[in-house]
N, C-alpha and C. Protein backbone atom coordinates (compact mmCIF):
# COMPACT_ATOMS: atom_id res chain seq x y z
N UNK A 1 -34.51 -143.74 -139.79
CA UNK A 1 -33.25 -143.58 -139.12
C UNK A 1 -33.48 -143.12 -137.68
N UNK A 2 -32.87 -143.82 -136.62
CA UNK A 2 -33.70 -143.73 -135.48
C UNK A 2 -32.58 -142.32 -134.91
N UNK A 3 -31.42 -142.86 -135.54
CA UNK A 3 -30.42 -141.43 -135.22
C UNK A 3 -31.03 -139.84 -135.50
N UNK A 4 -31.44 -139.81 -136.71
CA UNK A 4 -32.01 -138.71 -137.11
C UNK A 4 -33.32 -138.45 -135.91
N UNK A 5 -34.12 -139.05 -135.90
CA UNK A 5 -35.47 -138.61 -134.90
C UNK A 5 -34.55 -138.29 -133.52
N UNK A 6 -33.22 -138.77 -132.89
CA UNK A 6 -32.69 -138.63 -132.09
C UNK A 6 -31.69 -137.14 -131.78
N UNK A 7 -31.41 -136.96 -133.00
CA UNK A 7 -30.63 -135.80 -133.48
C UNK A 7 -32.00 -134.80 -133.21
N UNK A 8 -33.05 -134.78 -133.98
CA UNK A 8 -33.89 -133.88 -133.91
C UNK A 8 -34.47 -133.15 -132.45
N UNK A 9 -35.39 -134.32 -131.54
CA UNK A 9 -35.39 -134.22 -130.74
C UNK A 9 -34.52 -133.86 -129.65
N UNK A 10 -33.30 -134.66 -129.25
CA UNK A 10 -32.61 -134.18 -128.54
C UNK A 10 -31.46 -133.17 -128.47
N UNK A 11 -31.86 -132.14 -128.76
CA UNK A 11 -31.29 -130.64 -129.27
C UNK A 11 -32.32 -130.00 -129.65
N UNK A 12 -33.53 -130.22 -128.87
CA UNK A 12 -34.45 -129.22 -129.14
C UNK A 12 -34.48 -128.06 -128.30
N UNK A 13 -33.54 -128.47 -127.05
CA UNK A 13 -33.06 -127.71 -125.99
C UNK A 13 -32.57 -126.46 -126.17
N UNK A 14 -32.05 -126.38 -127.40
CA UNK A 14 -31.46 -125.44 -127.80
C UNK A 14 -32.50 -124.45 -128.17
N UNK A 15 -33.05 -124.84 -128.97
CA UNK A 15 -34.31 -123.48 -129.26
C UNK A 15 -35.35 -123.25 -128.21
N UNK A 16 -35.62 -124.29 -127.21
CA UNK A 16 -36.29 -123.47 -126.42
C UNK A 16 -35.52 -122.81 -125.19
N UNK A 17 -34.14 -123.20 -124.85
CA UNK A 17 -33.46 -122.23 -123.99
C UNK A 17 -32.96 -120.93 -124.71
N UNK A 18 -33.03 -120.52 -126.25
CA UNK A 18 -32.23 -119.61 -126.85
C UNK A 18 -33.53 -118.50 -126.71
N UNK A 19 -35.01 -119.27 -127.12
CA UNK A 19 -35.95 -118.23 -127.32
C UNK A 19 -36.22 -118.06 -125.75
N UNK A 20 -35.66 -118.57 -124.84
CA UNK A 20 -36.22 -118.08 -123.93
C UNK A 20 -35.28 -117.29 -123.02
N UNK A 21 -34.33 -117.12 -123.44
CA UNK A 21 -33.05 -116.31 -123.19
C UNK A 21 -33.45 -114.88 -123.93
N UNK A 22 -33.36 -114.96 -124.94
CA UNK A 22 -33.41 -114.12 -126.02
C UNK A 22 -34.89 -113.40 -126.54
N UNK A 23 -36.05 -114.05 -126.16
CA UNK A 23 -37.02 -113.40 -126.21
C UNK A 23 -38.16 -113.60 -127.71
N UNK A 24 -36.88 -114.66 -128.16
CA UNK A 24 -37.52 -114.46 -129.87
C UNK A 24 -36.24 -115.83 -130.62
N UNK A 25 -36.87 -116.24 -131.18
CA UNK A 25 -35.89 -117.57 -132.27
C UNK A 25 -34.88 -116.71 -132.85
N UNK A 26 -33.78 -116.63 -132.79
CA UNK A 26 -32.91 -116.16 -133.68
C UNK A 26 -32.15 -117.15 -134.44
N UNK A 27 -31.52 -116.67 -135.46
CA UNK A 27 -30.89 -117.22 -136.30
C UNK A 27 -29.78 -118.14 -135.84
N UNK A 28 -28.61 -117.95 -135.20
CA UNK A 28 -27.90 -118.23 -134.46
C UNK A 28 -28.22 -119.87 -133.49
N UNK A 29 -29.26 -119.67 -132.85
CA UNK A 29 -30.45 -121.01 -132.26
C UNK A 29 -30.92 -121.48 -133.24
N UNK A 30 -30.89 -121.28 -134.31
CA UNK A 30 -31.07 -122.38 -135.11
C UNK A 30 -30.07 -123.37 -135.98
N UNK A 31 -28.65 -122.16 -136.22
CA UNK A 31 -27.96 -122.88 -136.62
C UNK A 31 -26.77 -124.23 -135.48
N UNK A 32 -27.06 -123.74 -134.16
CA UNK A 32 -26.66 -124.53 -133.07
C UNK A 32 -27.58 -125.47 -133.22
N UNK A 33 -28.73 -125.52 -133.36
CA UNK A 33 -30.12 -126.90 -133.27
C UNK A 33 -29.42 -127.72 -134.61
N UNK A 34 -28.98 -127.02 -135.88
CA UNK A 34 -28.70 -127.73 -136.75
C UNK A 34 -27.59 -128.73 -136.79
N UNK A 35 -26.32 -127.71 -136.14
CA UNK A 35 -25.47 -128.50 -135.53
C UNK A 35 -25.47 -129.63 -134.56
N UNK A 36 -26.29 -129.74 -133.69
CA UNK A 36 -26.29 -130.99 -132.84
C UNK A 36 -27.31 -131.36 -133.38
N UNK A 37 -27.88 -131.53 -134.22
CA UNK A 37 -28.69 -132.60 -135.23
C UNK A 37 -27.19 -133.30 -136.38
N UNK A 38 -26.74 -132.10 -136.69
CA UNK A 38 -25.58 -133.17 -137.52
C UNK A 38 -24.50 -134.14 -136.46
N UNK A 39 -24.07 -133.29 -135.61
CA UNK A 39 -22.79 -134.19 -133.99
C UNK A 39 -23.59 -135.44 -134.16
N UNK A 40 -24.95 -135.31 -133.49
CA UNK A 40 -25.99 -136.34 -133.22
C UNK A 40 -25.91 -137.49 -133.94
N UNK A 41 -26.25 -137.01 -135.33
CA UNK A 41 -26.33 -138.44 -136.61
C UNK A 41 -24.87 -138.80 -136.46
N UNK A 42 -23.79 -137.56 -136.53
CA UNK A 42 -22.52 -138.53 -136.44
C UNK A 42 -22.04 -139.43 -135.38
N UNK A 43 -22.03 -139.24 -134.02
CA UNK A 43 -21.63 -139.85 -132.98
C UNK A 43 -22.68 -140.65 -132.63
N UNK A 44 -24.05 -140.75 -132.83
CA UNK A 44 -25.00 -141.67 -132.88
C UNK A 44 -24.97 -142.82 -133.69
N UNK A 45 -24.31 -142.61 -135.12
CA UNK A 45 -23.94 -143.87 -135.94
C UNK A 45 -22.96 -144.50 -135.38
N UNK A 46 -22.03 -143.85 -134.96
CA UNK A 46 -20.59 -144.65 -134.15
C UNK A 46 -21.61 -145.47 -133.25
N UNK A 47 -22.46 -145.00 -132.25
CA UNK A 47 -23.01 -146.18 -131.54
C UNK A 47 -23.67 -146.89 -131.96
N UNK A 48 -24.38 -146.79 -133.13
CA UNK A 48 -25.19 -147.75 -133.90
C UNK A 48 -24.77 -149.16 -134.36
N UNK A 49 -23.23 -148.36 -134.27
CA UNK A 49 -22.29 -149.91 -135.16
C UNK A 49 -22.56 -150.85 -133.82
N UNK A 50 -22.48 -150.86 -132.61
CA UNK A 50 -22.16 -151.40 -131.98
C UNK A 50 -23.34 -153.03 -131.83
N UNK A 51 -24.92 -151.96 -132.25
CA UNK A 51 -25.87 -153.05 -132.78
C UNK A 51 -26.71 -153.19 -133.94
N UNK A 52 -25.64 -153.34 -134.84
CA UNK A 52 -25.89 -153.46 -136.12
C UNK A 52 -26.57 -154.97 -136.42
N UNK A 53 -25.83 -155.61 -135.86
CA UNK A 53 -26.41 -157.06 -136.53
C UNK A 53 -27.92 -157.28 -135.21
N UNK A 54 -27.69 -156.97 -134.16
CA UNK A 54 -28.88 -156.66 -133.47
C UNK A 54 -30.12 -156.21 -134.64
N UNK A 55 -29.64 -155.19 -134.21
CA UNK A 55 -30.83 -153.93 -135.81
C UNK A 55 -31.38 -155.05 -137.20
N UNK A 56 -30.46 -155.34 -137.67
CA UNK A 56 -30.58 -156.09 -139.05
C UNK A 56 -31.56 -157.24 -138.69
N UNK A 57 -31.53 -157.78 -137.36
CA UNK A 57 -32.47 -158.72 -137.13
C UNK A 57 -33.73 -158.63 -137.43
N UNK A 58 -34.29 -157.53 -136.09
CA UNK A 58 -35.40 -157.20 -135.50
C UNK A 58 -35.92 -156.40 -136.68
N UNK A 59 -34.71 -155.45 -137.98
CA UNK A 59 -35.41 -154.64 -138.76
C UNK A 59 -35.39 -153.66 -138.26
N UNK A 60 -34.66 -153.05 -137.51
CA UNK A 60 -34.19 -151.19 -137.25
C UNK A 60 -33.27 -150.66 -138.67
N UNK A 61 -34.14 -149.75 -138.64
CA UNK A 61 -33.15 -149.68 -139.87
C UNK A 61 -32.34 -148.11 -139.56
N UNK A 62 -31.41 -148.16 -138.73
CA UNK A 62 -30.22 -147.18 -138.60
C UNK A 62 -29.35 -146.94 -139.41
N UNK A 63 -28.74 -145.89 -139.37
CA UNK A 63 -27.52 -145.24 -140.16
C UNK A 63 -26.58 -146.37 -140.17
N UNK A 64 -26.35 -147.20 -138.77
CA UNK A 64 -24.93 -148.00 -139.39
C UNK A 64 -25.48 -149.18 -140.18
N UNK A 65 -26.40 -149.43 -140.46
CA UNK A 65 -26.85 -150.18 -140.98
C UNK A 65 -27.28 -149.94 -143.16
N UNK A 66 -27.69 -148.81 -142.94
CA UNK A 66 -28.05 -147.67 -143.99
C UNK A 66 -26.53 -147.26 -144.92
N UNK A 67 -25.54 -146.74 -143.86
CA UNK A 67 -24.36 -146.45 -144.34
C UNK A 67 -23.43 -147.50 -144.51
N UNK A 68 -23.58 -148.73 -143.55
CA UNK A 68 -22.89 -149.58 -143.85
C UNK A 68 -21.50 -149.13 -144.38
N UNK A 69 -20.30 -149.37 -145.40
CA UNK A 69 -18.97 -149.83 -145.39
C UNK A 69 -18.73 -148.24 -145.78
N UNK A 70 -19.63 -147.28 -146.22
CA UNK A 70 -19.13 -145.69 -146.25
C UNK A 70 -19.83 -144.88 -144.89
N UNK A 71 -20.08 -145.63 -143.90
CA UNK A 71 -20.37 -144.99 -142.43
C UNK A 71 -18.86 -143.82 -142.41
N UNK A 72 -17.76 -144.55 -141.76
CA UNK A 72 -16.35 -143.40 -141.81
C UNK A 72 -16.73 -142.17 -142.44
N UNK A 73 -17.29 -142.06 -143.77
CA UNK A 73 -17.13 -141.28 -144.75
C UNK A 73 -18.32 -139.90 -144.16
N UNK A 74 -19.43 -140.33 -143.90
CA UNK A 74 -20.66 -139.91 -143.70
C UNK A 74 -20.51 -138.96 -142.35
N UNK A 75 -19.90 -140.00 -141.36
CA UNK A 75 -19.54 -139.38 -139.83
C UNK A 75 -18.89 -138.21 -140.52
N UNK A 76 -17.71 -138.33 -140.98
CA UNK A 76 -16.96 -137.45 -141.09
C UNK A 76 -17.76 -135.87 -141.96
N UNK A 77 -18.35 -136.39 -142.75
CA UNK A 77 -19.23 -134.66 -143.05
C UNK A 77 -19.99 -134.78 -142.28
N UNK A 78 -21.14 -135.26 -141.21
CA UNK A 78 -22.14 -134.99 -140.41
C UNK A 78 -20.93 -133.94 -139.34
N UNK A 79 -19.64 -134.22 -139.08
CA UNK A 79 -19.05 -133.77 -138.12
C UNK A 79 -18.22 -132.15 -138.56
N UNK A 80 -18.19 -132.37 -139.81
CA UNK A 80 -18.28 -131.03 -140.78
C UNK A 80 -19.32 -130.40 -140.80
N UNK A 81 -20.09 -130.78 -140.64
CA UNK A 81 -21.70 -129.82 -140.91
C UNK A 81 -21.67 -129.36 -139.89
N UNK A 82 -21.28 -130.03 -138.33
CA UNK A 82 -21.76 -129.13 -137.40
C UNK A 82 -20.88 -128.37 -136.95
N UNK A 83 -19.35 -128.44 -136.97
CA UNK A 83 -18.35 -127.38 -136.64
C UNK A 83 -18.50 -126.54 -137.68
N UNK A 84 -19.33 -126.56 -139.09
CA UNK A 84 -19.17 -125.49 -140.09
C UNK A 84 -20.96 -124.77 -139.21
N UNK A 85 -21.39 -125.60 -138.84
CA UNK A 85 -22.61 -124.54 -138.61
C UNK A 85 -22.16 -124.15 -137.32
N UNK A 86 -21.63 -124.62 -136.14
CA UNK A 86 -21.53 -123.78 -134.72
C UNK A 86 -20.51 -122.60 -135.13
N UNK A 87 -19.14 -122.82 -136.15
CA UNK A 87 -19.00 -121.27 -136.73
C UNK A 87 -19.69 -120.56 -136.88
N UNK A 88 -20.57 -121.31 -138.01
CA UNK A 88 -20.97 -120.11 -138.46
C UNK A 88 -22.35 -119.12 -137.27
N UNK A 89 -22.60 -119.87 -136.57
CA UNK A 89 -23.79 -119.51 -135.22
C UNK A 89 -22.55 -118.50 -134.61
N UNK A 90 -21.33 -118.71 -134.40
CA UNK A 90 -20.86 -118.06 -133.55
C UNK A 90 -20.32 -116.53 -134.44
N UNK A 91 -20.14 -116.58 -135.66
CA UNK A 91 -19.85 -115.09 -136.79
C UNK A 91 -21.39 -114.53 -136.39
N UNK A 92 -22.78 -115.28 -136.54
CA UNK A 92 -23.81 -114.78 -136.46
C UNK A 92 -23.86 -113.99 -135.10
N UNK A 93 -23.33 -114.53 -134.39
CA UNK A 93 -23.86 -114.28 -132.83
C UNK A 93 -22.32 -112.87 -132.46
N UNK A 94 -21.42 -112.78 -133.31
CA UNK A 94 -20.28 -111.80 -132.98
C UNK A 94 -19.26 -112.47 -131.87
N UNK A 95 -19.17 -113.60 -132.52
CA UNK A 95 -18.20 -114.07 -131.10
C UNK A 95 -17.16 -114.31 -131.85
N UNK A 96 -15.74 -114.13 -130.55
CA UNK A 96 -14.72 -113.55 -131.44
C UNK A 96 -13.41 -114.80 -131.94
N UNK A 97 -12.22 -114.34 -131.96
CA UNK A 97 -11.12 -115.52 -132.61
C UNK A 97 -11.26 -116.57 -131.85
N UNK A 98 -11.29 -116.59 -130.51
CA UNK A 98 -10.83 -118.11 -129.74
C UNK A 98 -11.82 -118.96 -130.10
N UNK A 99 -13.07 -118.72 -130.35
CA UNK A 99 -14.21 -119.39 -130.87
C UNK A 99 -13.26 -120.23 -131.98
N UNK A 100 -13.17 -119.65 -132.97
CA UNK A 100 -12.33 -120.57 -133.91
C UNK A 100 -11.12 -121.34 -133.72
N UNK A 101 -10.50 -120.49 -132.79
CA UNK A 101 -9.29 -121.67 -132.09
C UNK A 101 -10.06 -122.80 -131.59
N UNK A 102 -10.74 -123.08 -130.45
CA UNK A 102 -11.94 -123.80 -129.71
C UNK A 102 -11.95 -125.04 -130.72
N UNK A 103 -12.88 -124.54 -131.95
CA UNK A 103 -13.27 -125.19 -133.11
C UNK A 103 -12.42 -126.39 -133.89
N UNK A 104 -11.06 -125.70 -134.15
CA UNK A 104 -10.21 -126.03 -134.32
C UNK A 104 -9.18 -127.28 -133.39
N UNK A 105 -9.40 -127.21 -132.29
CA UNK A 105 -9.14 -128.36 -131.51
C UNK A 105 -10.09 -128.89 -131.46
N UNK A 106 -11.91 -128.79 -131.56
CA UNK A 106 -12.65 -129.94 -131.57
C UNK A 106 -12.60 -130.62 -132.49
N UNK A 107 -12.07 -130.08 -134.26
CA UNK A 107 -11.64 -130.56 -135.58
C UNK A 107 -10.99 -131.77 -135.57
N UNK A 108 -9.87 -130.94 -134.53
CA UNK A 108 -8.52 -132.09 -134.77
C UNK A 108 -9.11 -133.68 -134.12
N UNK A 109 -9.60 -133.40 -132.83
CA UNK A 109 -10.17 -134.36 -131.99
C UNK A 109 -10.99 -135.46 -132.87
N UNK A 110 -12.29 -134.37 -133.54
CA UNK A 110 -13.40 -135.34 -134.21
C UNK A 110 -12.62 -136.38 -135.52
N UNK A 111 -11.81 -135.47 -136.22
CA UNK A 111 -10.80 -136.48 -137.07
C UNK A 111 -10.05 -137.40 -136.63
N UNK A 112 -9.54 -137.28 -135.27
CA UNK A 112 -8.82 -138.43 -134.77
C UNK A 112 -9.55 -139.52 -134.40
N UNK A 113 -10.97 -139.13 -134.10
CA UNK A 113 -11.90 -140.58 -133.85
C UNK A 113 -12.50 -140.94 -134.92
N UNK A 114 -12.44 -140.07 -136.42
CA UNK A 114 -13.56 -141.00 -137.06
C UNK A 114 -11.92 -141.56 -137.92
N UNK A 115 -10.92 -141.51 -138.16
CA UNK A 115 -9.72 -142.18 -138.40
C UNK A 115 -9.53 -143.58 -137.51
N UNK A 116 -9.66 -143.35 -136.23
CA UNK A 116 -9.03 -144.24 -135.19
C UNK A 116 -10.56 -145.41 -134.98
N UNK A 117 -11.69 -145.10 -134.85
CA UNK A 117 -12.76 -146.12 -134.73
C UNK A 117 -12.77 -147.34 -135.32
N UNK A 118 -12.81 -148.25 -134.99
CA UNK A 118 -13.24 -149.88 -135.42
C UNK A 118 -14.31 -150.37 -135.21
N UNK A 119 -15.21 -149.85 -136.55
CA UNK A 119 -16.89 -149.65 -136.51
C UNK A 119 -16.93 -150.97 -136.51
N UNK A 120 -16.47 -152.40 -136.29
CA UNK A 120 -16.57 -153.56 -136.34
C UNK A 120 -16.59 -154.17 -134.66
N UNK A 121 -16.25 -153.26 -133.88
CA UNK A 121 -15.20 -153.96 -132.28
C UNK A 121 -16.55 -152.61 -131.60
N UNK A 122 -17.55 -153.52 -130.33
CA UNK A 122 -18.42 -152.96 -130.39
C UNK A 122 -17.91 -151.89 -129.09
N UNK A 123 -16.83 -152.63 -128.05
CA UNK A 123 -16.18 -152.01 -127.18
C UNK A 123 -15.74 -150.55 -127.79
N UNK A 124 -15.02 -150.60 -129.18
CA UNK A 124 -14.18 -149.58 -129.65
C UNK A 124 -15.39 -148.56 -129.99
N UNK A 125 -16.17 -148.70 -130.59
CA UNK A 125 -17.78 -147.88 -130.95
C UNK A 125 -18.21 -146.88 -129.73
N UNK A 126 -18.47 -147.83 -128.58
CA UNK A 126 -18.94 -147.24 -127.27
C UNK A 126 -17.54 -146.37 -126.54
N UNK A 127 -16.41 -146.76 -126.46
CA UNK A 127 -15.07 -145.68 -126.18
C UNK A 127 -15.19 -144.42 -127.58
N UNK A 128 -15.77 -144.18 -128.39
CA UNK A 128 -15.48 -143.27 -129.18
C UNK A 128 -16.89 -143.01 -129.01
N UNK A 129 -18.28 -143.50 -128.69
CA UNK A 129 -19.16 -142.58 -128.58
C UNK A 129 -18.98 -141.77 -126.93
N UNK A 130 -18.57 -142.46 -126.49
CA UNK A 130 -18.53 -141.45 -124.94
C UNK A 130 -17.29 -140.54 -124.93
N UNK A 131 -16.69 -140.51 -126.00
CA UNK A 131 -15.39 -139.19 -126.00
C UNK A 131 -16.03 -137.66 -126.29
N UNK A 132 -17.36 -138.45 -127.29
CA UNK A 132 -18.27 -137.34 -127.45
C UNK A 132 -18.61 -136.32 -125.98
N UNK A 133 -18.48 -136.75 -125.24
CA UNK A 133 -18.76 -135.72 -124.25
C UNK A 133 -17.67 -134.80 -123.96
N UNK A 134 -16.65 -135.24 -123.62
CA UNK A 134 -15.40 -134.46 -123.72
C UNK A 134 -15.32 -133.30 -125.33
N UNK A 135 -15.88 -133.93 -126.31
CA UNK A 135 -16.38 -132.81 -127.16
C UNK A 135 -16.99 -131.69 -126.91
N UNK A 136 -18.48 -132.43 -126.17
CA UNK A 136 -19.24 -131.35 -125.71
C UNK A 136 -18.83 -130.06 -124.88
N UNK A 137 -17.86 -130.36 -124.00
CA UNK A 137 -17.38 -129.73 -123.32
C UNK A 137 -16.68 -128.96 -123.50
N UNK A 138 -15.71 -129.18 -124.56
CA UNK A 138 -14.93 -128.41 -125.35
C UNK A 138 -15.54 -127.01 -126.58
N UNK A 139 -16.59 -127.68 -127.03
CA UNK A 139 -17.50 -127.23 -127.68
C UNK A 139 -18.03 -125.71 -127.06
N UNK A 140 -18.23 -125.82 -125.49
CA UNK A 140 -18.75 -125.18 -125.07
C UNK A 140 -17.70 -124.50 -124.41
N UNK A 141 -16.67 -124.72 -124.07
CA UNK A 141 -15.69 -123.83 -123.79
C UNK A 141 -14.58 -122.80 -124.72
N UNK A 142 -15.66 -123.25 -125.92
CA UNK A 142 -15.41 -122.39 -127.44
C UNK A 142 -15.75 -121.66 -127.44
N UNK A 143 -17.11 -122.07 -127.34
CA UNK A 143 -18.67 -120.90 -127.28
C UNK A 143 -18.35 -119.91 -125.99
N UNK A 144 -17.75 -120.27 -125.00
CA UNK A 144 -17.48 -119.49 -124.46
C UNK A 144 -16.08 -118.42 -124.31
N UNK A 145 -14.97 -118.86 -124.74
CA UNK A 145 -14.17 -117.99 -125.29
C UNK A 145 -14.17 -117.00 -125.92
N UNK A 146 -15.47 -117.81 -127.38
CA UNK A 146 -15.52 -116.52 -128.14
C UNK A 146 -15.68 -114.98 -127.76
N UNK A 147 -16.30 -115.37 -126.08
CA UNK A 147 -16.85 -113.62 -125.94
C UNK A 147 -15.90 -112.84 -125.28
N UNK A 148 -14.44 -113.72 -125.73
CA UNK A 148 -12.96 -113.00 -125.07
C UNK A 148 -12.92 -111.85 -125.84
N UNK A 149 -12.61 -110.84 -125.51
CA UNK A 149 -12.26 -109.64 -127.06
C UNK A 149 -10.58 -109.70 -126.91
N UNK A 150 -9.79 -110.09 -128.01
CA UNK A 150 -8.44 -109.81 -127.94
C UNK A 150 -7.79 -108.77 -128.05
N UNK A 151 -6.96 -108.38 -127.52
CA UNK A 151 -6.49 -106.81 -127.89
C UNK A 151 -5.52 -107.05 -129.30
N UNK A 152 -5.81 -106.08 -130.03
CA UNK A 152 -5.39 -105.68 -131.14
C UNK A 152 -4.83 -104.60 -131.72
C-alpha cells in the first residue's frame, strides 16, 4: 500500500519536531504521528481513486484499488482514528474545551467529504483531496485553541 509507506513517512515530522521541542518522545507525539498516518491513508485513498485503473495496469497495488467498492467505508474510520487519536494527544497534552469544539467542526467537514466524493469522477477525487488542507489548518487551529483556558 503505497498510501501507508506515505502515511508513515510523511508525518515523521511530527516526532522529530516534538522530541526536539520537548527534549524526549512523549506520548502525545506519538499519538499525533498516529493520527496523520490514519488522515494520510484516508485522504490518500481519495487520491488513489483518481488512478486506479492506471495502478491496476502497471500493478500498484493501493488502497483504492485494495478497498475497492468499501473504500467510503474505510476513509471514513481511517478519519475516525485520527480525530479519536489527535483528542486523545490533546487530553494527553492538557489542552482544553475548544480543542474539542475545533475537532468537532473538522468531524462535521471530514463526513461531508467522505458522503459527498465520487470515488469514480477523477476531477471530484482531486477537489476532495485538496480540501484536505483546509483540514489541516483547521486541525491546527484546534490544537491551538486548546491552550485557551475558559473561565468557569
Amino acid at each position: 500500500w503505497p498510501q501507508a509507506v506515505l502515511g508513515l513517512t510523511f508525518n515523521w515530522g511530527v516526532l522529530v519536531g516534538a522530541t526536539a521541542v520537548a527534549g524526549e518522545l512523549r506520548a502525545e507525539a506519538l499519538l499525533l504521528y498516529l493520527a496523520g498516518f490514519f488522515w494520510t491513508l484516508g485522504y490518500d485513498t481519495i487520491y488513489a481513486h483518481q488512478d486506479k485503473e492506471d495502478d491496476a495496469l502497471i500493478g500498484v497495488r493501493s488502497t483504492a484499488l485494495r478497498l475497492g467498492t468499501r473504500s467510503r467505508l474505510w476513509i471514513a474510520g481511517f478519519y475516525a482514528l485520527a480525530l479519536g487519536l489527535i483528542g486523545l494527544a490533546g487530553w494527553q497534552a492538557g489542552k482544553g474545551a475548544l480543542l474539542a469544539v475545533g475537532l468537532v467542526v473538522v468531524a462535521a467537514l471530514l463526513a461531508h467529504q467522505v458522503r459527498r466524493v465520487d470515488l469514480d469522477d477523477p476531477a471530484d477525487c482531486l477537489r476532495h483531496f485538496r480540501a484536505n488542507r483546509t483540514v489541516g489548518l483547521l486541525v491546527v487551529a484546534a490544537l491551538l485553541a486548546g491552550n485557551v483556558e475558559l473561565a468557569g
